[in-house]
PDB file of N, CA and C in Angstrom:
ATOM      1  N   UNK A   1      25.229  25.925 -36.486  1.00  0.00           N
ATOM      2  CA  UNK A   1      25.853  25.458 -37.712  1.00  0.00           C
ATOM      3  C   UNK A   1      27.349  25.263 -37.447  1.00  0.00           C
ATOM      4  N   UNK A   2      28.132  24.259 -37.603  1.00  0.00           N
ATOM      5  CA  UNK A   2      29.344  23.810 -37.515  1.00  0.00           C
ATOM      6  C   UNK A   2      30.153  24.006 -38.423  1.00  0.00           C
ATOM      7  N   UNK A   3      31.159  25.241 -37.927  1.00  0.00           N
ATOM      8  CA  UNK A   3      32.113  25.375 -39.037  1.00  0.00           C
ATOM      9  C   UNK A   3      33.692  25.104 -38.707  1.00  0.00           C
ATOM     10  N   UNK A   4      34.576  25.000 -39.957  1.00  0.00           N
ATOM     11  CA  UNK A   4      35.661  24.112 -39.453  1.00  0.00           C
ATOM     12  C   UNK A   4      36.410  24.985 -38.217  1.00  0.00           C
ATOM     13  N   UNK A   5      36.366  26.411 -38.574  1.00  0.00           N
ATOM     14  CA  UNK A   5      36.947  27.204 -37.996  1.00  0.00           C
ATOM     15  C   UNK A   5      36.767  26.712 -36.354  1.00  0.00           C
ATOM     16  N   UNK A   6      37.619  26.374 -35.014  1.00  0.00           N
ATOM     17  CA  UNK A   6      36.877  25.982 -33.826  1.00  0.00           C
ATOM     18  C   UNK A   6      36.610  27.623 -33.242  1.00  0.00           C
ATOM     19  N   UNK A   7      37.527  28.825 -33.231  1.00  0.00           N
ATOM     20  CA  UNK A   7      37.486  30.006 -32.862  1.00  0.00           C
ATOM     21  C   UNK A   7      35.813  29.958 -33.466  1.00  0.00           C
ATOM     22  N   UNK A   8      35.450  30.158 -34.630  1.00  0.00           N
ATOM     23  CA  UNK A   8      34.280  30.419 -34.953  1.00  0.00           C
ATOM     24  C   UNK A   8      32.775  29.814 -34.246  1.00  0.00           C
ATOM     25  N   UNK A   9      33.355  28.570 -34.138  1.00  0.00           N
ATOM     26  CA  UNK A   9      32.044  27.356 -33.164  1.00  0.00           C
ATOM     27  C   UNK A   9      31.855  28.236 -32.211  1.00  0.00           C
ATOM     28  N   UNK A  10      33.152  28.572 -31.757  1.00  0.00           N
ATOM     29  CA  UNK A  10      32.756  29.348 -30.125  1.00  0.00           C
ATOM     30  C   UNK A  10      32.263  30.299 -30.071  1.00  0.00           C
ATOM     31  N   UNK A  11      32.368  31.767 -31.214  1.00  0.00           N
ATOM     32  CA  UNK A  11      31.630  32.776 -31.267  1.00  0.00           C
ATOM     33  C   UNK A  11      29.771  32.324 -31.699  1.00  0.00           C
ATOM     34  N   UNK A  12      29.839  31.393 -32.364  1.00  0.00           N
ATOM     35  CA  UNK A  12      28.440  31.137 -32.607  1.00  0.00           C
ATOM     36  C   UNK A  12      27.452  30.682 -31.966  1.00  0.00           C
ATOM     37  N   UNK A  13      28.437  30.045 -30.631  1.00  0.00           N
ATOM     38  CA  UNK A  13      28.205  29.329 -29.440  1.00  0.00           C
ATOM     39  C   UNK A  13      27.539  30.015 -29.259  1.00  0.00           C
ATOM     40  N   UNK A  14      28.170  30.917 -28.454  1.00  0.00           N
ATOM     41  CA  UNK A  14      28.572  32.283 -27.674  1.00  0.00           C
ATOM     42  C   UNK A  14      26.645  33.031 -27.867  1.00  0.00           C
ATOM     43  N   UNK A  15      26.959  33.471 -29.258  1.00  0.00           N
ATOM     44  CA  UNK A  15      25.761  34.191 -29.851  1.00  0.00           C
ATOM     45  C   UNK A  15      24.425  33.734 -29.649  1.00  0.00           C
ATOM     46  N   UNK A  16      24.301  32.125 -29.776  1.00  0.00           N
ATOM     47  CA  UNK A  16      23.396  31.377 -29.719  1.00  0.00           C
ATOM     48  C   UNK A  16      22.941  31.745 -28.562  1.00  0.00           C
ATOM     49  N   UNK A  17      23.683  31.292 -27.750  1.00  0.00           N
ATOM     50  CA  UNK A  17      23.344  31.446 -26.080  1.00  0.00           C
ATOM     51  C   UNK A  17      23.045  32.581 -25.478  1.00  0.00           C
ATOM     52  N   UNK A  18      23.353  33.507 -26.489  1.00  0.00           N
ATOM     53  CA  UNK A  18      22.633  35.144 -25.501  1.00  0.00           C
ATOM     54  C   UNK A  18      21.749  35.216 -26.095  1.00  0.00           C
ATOM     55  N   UNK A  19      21.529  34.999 -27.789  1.00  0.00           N
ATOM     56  CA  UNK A  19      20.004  35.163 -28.201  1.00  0.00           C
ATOM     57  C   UNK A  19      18.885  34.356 -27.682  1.00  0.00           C
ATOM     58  N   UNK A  20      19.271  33.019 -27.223  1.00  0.00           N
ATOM     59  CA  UNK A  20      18.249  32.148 -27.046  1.00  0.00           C
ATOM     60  C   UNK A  20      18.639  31.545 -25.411  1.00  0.00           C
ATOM     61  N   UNK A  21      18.929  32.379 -24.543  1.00  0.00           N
ATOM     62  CA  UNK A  21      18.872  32.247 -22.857  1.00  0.00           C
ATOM     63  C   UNK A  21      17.897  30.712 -22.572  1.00  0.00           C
ATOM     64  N   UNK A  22      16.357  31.297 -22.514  1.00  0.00           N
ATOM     65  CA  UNK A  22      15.931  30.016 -21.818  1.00  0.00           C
ATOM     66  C   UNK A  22      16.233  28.884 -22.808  1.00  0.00           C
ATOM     67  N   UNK A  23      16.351  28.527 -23.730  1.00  0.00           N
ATOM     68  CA  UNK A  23      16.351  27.213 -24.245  1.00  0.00           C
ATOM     69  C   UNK A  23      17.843  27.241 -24.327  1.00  0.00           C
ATOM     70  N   UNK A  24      18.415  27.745 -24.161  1.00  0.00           N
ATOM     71  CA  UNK A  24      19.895  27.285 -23.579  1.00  0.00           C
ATOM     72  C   UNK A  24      20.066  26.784 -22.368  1.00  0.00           C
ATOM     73  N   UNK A  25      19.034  26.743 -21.010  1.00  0.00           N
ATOM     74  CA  UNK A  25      19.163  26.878 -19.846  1.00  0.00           C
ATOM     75  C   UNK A  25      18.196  25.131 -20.020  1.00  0.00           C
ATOM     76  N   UNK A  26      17.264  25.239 -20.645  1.00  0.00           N
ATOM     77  CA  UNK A  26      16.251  24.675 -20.887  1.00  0.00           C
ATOM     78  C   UNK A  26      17.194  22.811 -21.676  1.00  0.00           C
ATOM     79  N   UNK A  27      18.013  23.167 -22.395  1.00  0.00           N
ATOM     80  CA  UNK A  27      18.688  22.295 -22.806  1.00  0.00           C
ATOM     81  C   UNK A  27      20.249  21.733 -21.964  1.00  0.00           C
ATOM     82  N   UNK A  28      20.471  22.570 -21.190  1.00  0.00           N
ATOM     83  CA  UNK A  28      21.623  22.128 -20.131  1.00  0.00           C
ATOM     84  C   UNK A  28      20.833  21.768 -19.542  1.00  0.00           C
ATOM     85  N   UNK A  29      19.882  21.416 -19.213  1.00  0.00           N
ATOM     86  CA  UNK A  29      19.222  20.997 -17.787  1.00  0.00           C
ATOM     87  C   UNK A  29      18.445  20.065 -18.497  1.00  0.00           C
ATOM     88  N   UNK A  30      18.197  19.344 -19.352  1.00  0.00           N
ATOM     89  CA  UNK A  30      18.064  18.156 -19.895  1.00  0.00           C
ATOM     90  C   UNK A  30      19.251  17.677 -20.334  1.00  0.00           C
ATOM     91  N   UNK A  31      20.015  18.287 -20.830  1.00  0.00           N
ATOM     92  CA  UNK A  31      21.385  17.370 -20.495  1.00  0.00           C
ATOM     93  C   UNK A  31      21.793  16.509 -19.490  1.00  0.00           C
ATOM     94  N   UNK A  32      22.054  17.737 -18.835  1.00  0.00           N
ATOM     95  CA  UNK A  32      22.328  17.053 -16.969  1.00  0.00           C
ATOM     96  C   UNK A  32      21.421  15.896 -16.345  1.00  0.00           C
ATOM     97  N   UNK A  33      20.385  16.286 -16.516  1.00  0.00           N
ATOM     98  CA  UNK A  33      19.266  15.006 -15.863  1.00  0.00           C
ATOM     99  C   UNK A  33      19.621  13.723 -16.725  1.00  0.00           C
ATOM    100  N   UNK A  34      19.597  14.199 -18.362  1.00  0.00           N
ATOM    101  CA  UNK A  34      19.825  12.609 -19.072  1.00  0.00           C
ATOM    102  C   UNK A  34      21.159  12.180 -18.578  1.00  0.00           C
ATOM    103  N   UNK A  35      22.115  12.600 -18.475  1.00  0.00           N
ATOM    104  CA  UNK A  35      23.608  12.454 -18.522  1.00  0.00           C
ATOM    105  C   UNK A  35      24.071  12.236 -16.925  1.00  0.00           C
ATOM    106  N   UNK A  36      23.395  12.396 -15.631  1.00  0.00           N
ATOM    107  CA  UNK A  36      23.375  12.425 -14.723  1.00  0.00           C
ATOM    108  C   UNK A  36      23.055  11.454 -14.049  1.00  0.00           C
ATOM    109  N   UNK A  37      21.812  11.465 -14.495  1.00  0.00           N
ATOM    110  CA  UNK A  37      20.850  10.456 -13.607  1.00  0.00           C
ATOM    111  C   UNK A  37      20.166   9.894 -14.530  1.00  0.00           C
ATOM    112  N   UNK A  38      19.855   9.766 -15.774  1.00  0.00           N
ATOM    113  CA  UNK A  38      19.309   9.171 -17.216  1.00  0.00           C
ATOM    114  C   UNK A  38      18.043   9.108 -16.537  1.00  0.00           C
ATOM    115  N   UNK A  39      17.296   9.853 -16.300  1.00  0.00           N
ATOM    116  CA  UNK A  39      15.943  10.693 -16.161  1.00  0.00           C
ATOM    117  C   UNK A  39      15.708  11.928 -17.523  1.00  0.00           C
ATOM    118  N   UNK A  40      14.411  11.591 -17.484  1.00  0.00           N
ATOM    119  CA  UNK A  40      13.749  12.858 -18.320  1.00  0.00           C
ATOM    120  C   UNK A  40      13.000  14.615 -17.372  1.00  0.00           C
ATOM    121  N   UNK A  41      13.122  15.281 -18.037  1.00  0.00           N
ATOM    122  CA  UNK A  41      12.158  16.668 -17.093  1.00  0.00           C
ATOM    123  C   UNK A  41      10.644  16.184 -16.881  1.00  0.00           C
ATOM    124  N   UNK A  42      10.327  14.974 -17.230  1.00  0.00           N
ATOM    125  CA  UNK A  42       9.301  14.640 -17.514  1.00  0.00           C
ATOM    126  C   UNK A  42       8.972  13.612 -16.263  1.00  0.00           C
ATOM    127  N   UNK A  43      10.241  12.933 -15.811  1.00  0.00           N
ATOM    128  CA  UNK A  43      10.118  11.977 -15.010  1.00  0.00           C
ATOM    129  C   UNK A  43      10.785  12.648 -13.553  1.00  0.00           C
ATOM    130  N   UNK A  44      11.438  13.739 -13.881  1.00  0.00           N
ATOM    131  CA  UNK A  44      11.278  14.880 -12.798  1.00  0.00           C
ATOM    132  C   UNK A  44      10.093  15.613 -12.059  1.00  0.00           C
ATOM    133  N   UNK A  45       9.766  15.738 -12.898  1.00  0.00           N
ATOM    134  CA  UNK A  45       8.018  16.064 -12.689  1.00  0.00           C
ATOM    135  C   UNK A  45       7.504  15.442 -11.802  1.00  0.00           C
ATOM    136  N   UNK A  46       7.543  14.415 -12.291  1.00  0.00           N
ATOM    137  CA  UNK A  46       6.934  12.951 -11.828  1.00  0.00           C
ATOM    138  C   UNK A  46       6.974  12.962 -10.001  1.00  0.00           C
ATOM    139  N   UNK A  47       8.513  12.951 -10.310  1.00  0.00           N
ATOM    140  CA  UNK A  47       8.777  12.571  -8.871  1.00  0.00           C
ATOM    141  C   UNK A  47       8.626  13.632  -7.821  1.00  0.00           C
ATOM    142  N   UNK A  48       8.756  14.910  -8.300  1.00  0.00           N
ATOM    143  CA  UNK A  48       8.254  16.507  -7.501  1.00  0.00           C
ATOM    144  C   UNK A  48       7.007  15.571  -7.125  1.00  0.00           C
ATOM    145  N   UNK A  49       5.428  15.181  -7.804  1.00  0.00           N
ATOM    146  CA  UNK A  49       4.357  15.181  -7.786  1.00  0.00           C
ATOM    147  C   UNK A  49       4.254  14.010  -6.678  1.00  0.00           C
ATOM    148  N   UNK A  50       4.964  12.584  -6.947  1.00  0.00           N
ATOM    149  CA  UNK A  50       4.801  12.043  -5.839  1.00  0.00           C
ATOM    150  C   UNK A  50       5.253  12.524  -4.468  1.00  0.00           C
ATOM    151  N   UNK A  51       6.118  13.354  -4.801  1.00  0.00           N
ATOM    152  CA  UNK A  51       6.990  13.820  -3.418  1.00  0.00           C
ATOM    153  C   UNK A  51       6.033  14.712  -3.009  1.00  0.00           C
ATOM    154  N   UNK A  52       4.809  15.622  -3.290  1.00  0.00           N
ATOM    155  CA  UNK A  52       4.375  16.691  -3.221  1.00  0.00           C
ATOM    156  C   UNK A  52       5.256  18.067  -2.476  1.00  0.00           C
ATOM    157  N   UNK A  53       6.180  17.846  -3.881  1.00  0.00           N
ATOM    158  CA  UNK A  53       6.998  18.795  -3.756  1.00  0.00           C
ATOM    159  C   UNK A  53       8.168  19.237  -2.687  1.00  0.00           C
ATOM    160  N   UNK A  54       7.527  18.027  -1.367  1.00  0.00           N
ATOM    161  CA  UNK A  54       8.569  17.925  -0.292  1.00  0.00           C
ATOM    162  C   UNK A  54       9.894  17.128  -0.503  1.00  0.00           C
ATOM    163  N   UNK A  55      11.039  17.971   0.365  1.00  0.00           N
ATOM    164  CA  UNK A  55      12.523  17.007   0.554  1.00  0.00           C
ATOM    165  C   UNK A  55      11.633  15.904   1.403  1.00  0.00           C
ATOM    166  N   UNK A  56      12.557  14.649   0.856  1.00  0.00           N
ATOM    167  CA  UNK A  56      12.158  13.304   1.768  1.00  0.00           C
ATOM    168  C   UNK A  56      13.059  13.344   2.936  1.00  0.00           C
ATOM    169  N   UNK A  57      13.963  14.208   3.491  1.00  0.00           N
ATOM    170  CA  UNK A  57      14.644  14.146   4.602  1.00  0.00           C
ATOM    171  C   UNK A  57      13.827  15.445   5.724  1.00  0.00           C
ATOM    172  N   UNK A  58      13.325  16.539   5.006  1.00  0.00           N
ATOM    173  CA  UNK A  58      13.318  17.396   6.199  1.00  0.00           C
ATOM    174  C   UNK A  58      11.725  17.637   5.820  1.00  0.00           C
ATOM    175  N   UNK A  59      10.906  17.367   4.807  1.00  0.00           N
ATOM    176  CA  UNK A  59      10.064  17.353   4.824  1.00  0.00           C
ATOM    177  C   UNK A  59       9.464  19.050   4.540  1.00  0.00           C
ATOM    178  N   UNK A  60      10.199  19.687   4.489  1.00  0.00           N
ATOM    179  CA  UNK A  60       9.840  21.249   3.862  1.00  0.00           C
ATOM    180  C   UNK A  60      10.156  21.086   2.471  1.00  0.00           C
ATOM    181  N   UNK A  61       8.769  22.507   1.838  1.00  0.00           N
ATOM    182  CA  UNK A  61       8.743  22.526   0.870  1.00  0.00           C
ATOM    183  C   UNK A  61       9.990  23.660  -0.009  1.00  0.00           C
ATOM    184  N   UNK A  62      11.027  23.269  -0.204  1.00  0.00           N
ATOM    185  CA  UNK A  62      11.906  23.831  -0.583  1.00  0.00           C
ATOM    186  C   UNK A  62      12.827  23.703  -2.123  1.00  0.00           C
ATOM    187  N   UNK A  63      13.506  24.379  -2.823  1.00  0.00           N
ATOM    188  CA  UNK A  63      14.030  23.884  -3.927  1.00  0.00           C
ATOM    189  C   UNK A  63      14.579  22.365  -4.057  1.00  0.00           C
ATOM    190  N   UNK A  64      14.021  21.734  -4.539  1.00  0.00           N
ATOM    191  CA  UNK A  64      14.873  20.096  -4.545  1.00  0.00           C
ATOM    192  C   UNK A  64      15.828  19.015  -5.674  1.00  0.00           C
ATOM    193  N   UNK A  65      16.309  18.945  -5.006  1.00  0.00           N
ATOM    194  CA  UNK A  65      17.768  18.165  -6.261  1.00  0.00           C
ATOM    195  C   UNK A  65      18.015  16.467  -6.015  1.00  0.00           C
ATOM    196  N   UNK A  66      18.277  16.322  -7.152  1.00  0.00           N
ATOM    197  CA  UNK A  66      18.568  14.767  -7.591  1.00  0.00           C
ATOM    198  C   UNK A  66      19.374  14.116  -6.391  1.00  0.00           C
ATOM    199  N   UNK A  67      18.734  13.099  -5.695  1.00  0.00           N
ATOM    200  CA  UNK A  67      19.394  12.330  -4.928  1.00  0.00           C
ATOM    201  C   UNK A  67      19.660  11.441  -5.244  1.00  0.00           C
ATOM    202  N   UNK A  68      20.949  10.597  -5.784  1.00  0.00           N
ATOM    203  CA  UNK A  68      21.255   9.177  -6.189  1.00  0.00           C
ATOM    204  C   UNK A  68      22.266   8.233  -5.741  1.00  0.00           C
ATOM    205  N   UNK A  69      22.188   7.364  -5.561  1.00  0.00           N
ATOM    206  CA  UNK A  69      23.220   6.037  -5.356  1.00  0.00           C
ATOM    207  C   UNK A  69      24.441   6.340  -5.553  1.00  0.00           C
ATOM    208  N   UNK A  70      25.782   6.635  -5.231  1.00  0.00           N
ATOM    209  CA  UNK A  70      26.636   6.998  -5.744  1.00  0.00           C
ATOM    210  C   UNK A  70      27.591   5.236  -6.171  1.00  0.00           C
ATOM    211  N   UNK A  71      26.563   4.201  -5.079  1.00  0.00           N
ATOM    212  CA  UNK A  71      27.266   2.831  -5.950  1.00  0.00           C
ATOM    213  C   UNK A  71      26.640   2.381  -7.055  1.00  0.00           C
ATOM    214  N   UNK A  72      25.440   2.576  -7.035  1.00  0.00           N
ATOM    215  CA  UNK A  72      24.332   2.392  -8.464  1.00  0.00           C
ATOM    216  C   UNK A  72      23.861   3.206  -9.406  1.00  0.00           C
ATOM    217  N   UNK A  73      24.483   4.807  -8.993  1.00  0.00           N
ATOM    218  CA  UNK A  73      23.823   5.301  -9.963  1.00  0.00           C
ATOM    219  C   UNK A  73      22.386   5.986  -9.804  1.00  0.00           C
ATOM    220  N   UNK A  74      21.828   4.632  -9.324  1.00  0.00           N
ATOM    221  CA  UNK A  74      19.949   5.138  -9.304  1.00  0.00           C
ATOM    222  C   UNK A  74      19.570   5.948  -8.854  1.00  0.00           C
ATOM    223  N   UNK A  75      18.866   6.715  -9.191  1.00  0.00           N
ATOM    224  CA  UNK A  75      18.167   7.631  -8.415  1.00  0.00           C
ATOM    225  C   UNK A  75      17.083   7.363  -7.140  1.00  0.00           C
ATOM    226  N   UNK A  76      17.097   8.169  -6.137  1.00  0.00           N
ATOM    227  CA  UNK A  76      16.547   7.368  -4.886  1.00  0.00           C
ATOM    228  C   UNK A  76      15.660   8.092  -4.765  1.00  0.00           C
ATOM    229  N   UNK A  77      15.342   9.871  -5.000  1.00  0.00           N
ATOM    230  CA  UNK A  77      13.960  10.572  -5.045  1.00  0.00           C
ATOM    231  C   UNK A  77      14.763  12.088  -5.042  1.00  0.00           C
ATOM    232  N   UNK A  78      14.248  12.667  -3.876  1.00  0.00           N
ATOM    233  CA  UNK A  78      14.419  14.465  -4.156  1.00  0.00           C
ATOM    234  C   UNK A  78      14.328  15.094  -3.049  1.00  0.00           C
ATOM    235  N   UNK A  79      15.728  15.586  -2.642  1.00  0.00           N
ATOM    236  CA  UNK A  79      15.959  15.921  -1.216  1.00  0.00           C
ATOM    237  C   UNK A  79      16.242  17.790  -1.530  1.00  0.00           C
ATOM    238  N   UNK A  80      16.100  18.432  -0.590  1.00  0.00           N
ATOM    239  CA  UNK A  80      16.740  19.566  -0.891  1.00  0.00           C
ATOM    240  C   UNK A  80      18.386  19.473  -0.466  1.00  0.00           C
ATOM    241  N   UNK A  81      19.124  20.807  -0.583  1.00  0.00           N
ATOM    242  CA  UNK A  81      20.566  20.488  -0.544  1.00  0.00           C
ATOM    243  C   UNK A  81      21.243  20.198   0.183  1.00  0.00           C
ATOM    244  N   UNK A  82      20.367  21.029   1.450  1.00  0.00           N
ATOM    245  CA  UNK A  82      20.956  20.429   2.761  1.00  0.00           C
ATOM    246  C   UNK A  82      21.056  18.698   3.292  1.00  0.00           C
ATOM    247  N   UNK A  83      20.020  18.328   2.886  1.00  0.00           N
ATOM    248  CA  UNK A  83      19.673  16.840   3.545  1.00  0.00           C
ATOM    249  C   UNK A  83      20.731  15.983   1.904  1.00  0.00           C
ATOM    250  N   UNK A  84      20.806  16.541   1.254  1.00  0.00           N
ATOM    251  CA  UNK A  84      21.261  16.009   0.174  1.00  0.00           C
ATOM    252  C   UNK A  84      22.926  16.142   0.564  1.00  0.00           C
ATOM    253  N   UNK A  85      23.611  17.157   0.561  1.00  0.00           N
ATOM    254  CA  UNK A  85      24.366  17.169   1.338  1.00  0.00           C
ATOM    255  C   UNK A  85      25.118  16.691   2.535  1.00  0.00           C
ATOM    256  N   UNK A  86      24.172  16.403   3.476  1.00  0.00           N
ATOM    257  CA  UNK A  86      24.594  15.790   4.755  1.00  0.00           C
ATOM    258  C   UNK A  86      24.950  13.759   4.506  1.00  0.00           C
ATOM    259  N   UNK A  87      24.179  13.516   3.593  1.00  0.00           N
ATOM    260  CA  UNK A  87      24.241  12.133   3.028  1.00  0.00           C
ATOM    261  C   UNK A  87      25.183  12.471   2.420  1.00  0.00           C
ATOM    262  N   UNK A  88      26.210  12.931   1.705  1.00  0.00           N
ATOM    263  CA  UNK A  88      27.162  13.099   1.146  1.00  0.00           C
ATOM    264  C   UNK A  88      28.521  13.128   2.597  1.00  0.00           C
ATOM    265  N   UNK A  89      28.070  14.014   2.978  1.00  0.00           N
ATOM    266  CA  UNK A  89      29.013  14.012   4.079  1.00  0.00           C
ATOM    267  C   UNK A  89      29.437  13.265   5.140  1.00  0.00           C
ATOM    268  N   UNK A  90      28.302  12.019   5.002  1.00  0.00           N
ATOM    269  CA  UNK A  90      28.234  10.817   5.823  1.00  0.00           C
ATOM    270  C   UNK A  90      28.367   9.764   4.945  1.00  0.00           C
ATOM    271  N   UNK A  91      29.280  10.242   3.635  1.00  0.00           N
ATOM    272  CA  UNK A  91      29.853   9.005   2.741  1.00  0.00           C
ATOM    273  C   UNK A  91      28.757   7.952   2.439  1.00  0.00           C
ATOM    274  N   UNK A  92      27.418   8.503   2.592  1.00  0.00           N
ATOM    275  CA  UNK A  92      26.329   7.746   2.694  1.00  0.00           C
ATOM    276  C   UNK A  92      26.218   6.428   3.168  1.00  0.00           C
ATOM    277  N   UNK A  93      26.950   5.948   4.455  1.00  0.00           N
ATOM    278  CA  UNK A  93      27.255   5.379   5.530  1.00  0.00           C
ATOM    279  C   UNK A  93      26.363   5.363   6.172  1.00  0.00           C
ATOM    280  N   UNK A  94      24.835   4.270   6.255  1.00  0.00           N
ATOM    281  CA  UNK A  94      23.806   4.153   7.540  1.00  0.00           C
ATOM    282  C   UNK A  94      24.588   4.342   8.739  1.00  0.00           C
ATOM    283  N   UNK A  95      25.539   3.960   8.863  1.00  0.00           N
ATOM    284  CA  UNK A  95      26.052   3.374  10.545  1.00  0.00           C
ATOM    285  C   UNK A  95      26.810   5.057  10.542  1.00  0.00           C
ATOM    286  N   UNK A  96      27.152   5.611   9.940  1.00  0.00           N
ATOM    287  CA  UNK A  96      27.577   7.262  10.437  1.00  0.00           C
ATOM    288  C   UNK A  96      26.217   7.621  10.964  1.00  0.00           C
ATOM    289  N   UNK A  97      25.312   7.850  10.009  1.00  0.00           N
ATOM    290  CA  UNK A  97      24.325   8.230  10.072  1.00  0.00           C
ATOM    291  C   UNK A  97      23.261   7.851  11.353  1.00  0.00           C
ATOM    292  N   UNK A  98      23.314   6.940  11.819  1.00  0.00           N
ATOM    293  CA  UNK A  98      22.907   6.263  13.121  1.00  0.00           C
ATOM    294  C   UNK A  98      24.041   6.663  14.686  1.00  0.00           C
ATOM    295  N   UNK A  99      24.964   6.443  14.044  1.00  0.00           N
ATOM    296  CA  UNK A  99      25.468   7.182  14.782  1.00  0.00           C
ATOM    297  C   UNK A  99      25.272   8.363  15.670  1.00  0.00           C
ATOM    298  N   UNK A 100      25.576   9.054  14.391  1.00  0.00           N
ATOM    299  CA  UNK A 100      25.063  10.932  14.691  1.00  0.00           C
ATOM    300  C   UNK A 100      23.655  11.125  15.123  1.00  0.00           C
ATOM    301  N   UNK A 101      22.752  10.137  14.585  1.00  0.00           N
ATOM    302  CA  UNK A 101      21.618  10.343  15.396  1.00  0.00           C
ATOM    303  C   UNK A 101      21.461  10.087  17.167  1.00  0.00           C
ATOM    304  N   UNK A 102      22.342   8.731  17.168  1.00  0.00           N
ATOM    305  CA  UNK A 102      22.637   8.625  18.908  1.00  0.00           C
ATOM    306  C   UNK A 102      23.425   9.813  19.955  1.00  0.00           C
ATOM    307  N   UNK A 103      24.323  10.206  18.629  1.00  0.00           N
ATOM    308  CA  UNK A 103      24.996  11.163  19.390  1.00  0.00           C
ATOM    309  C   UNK A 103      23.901  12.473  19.501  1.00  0.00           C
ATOM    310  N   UNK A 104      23.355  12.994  18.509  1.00  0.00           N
ATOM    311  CA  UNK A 104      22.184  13.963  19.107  1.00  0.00           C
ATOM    312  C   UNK A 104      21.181  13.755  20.376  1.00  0.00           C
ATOM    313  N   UNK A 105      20.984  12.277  19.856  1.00  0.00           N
ATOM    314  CA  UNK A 105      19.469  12.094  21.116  1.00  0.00           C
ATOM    315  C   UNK A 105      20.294  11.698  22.754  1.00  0.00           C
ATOM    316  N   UNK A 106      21.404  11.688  22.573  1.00  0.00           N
ATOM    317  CA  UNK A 106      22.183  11.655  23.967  1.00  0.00           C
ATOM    318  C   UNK A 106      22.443  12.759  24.715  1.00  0.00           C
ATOM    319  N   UNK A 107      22.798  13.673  23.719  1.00  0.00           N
ATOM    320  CA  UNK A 107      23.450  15.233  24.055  1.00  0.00           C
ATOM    321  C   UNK A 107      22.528  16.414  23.749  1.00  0.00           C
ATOM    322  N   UNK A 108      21.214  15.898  24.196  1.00  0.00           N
ATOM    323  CA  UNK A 108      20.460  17.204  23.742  1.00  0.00           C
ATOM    324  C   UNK A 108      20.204  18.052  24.968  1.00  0.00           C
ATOM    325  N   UNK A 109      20.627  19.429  23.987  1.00  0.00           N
ATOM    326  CA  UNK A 109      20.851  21.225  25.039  1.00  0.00           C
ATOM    327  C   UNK A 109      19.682  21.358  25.930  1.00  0.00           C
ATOM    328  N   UNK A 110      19.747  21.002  27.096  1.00  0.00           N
ATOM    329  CA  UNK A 110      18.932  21.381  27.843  1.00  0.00           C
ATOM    330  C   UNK A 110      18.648  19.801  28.942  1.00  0.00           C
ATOM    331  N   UNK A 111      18.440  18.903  28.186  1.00  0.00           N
ATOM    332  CA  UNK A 111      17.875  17.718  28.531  1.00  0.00           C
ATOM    333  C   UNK A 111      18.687  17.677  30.216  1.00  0.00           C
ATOM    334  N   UNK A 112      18.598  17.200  31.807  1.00  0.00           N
ATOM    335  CA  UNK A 112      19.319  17.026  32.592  1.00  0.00           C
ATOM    336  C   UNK A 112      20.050  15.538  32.464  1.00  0.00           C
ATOM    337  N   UNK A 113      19.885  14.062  31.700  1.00  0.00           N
ATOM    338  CA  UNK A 113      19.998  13.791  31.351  1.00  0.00           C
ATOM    339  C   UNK A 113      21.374  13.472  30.208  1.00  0.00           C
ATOM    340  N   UNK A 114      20.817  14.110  29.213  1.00  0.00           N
ATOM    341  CA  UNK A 114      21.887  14.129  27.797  1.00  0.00           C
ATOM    342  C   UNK A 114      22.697  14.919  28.329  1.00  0.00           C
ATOM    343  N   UNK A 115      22.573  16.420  28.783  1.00  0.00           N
ATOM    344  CA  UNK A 115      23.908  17.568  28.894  1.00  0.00           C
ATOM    345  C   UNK A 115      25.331  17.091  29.309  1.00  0.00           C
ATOM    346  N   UNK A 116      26.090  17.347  28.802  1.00  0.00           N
ATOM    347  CA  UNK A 116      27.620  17.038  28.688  1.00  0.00           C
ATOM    348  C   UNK A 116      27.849  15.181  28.922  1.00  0.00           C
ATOM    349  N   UNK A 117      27.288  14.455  28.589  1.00  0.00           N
ATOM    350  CA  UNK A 117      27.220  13.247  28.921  1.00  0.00           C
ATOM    351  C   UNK A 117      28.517  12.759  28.212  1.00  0.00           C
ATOM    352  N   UNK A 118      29.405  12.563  27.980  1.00  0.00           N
ATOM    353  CA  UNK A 118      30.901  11.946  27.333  1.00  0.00           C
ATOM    354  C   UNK A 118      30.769  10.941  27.000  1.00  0.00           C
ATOM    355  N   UNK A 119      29.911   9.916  27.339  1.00  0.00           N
ATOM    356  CA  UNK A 119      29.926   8.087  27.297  1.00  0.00           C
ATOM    357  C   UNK A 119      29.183   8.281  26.030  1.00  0.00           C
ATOM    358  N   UNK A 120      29.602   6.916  25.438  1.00  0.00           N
ATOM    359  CA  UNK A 120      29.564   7.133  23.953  1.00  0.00           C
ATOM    360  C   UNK A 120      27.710   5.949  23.730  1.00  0.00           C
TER     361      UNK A 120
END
């Protein structure tokens, strides 16, 4: 209930939110998805089910989070944080990303081959 008082909004806030935990938790997190990624928990679902529950980068079944376009917006599917992460950190740049893959499959520990190889 909205009263003029703003000190007051906030205690009622406040109250709301310890009496009623999950649907406080339950309603930030439909926030976020609409306001985020303008997805429903419904179309979250969705995409867990096609994904069967796997990250599309590492392929384990692990907690998974919204992966999206950061030029479009769109949502692209459901990575866990790490792989979600690392696309972040590669400015989501194919050609980083190809990169770093050459640079692994060149320099791999053990290989006689790859070991300390410098040439790019």
């Amino acid at each position: 209930m909205p009263y003029k008082d703003p000190e007051r909004n906030r205690a009622y806030a406040k109250e709301w939110r310890k009496r009623f935990p999950d649907r406080h938790k339950r309603n930030r997190t439909n926030y976020k998805l609409r306001s985020r990624y303008d997805i429903t928990p419904e179309e979250l679902k969705d995409l867990k089910i096609l994904q069967n529950n796997l990250c599309l980068g590492c392929y384990k079944e692990v907690p998974l989070c919204v992966d999206h376009c950061h030029e479009t917006g769109l949502v692209r599917g459901l990575l866990c944080r790490r792989c979600n992460a690392a696309i972040g950190l590669a400015q989501e740049d194919l050609q980083i990303l190809k990169n770093l893959v050459s640079y692994l499959e060149s320099r791999r520990l053990g290989d006689a081959e790859g070991k300390g190889n410098p040439s790019p």
